[in-house]
Protein backbone atom coordinates (compact mmCIF):
# COMPACT_ATOMS: atom_id res chain seq x y z
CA UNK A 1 -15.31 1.51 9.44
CA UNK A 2 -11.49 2.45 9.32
CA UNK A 3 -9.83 4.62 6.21
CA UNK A 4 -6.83 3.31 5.21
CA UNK A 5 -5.11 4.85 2.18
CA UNK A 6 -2.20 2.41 0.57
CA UNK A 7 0.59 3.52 -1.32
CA UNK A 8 1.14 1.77 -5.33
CA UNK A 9 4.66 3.06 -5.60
CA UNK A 10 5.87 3.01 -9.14
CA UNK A 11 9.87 3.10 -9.80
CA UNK A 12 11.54 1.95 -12.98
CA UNK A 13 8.35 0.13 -14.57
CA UNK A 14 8.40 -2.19 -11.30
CA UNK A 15 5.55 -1.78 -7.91
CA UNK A 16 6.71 -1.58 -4.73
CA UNK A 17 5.33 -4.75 -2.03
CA UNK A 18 5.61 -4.85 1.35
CA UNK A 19 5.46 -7.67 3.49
CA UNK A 20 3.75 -7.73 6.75
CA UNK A 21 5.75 -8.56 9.87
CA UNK A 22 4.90 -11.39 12.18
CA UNK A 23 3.90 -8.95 14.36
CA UNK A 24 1.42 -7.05 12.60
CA UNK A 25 -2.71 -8.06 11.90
CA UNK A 26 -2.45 -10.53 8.45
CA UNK A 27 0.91 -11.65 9.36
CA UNK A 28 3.32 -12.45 6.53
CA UNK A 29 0.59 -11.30 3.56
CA UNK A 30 1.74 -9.30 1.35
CA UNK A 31 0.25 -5.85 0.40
CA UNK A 32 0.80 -2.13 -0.64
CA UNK A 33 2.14 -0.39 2.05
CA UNK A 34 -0.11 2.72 4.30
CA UNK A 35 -2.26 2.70 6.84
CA UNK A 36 -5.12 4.88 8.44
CA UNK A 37 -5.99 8.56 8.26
CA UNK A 38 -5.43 10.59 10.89
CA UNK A 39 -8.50 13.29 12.18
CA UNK A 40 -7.50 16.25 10.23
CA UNK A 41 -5.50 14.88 7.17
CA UNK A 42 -6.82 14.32 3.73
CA UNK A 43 -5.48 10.87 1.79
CA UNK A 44 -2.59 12.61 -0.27
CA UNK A 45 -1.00 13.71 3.37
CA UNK A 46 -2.06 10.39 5.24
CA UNK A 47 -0.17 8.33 2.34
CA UNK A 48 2.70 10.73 2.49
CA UNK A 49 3.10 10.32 6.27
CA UNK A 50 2.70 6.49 6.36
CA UNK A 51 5.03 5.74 3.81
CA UNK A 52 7.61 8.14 5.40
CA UNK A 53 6.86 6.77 9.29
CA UNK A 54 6.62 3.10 7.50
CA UNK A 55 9.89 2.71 4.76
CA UNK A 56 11.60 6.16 5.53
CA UNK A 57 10.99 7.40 2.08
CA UNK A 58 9.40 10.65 0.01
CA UNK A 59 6.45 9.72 -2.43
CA UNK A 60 4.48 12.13 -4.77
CA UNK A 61 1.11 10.79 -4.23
CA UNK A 62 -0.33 11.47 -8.46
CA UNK A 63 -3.41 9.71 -9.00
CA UNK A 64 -6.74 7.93 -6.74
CA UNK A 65 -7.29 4.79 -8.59
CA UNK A 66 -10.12 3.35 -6.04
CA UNK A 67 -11.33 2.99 -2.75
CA UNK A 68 -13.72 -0.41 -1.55
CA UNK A 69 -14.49 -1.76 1.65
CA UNK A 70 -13.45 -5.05 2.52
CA UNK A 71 -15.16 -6.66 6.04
CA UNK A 72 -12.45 -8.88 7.84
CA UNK A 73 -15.47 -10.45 10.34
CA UNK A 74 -13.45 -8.30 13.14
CA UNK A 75 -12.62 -5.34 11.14
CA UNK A 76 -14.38 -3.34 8.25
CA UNK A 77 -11.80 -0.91 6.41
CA UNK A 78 -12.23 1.38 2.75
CA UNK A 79 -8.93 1.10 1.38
CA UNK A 80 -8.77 3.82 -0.78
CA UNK A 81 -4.88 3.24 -3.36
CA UNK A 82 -2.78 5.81 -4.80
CA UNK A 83 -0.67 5.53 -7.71
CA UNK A 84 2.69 7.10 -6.44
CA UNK A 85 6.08 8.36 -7.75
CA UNK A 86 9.51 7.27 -5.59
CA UNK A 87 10.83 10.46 -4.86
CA UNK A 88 14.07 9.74 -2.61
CA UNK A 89 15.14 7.97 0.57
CA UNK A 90 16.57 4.59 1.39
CA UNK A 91 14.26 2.25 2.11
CA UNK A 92 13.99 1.24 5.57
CA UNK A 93 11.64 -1.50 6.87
CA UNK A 94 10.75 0.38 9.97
CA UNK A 95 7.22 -2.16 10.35
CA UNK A 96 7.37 -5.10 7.66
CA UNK A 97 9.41 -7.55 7.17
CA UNK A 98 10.22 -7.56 4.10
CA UNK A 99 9.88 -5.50 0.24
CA UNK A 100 9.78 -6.00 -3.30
CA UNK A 101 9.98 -4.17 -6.25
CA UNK A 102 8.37 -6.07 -8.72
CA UNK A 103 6.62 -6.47 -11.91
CA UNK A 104 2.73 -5.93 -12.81
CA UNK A 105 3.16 -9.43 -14.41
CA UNK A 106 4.55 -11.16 -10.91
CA UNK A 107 2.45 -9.87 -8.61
CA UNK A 108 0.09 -13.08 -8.72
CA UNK A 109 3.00 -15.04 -7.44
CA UNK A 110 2.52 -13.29 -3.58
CA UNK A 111 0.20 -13.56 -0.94
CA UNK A 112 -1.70 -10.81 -0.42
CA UNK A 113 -4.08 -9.15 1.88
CA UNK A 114 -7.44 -10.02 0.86
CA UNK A 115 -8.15 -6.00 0.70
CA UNK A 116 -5.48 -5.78 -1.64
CA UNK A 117 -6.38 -8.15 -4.67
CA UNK A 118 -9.05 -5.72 -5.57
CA UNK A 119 -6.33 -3.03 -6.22
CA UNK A 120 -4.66 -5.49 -8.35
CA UNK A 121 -7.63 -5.89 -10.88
CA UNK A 122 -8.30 -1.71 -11.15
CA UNK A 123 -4.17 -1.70 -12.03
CA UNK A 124 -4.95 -4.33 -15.09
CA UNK A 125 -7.13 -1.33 -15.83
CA UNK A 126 -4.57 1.19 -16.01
CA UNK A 127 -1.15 -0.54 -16.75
């Protein structure tokens, strides 16, 4: 089982996506950006340092709003998602190919990472 922690990223009533790089497991899906913990770190720092090694920018990690596993066959993860406040930088795509800021209402219109739709639903919840 790996711990990933992902980033919901909030800035003028729109989310931020990211979309993964040819490169990268799940190529071209879609998701929220973050990526494992580290020995040592708790979630809030984890998401901090992804986002910051992954776009170049601060976040204010302000509320847990779930964790679930999701089995890939080949890989088992518990993505755990953080609503997040944009705190400053200039984005830089530093791993994915490509990013979005876009509405609750549009997100159905992108491909994402199977481990990602279930974030989706809990926002319906909250939104």
């Amino acid at each position: 089982m790996i711990y990933v922690v992902c980033a919901v990223i909030y800035r003028e009533g729109k989310i931020l996506i990211a979309q993964r790089s040819e490169k990268m497991k799940l190529p071209l899906k879609w998701e929220f950006p973050g990526g494992k913990l580290k020995k040592g770190e708790n979630e809030e720092q984890a998401i901090t340092r992804e986002i910051k090694e992954e776009l170049n920018i601060e976040i204010l990690p302000f509320q847990r709003i779930s964790s679930h596993t999701h089995d890939y066959g080949s890989l088992k993860i518990n993505l755990i998602a953080y609503l997040c406040e944009y705190i400053s930088g200039e984005i830089k795509l530093l791993e994915h190919l490509d990013f979005e800021f876009v509405y609750f209402e549009d997100l159905k219109g992108y491909d994402f990472a199977e481990a990602d739709i279930p974030v989706i639903e809990k926002l319906k919840t909250l939104l």
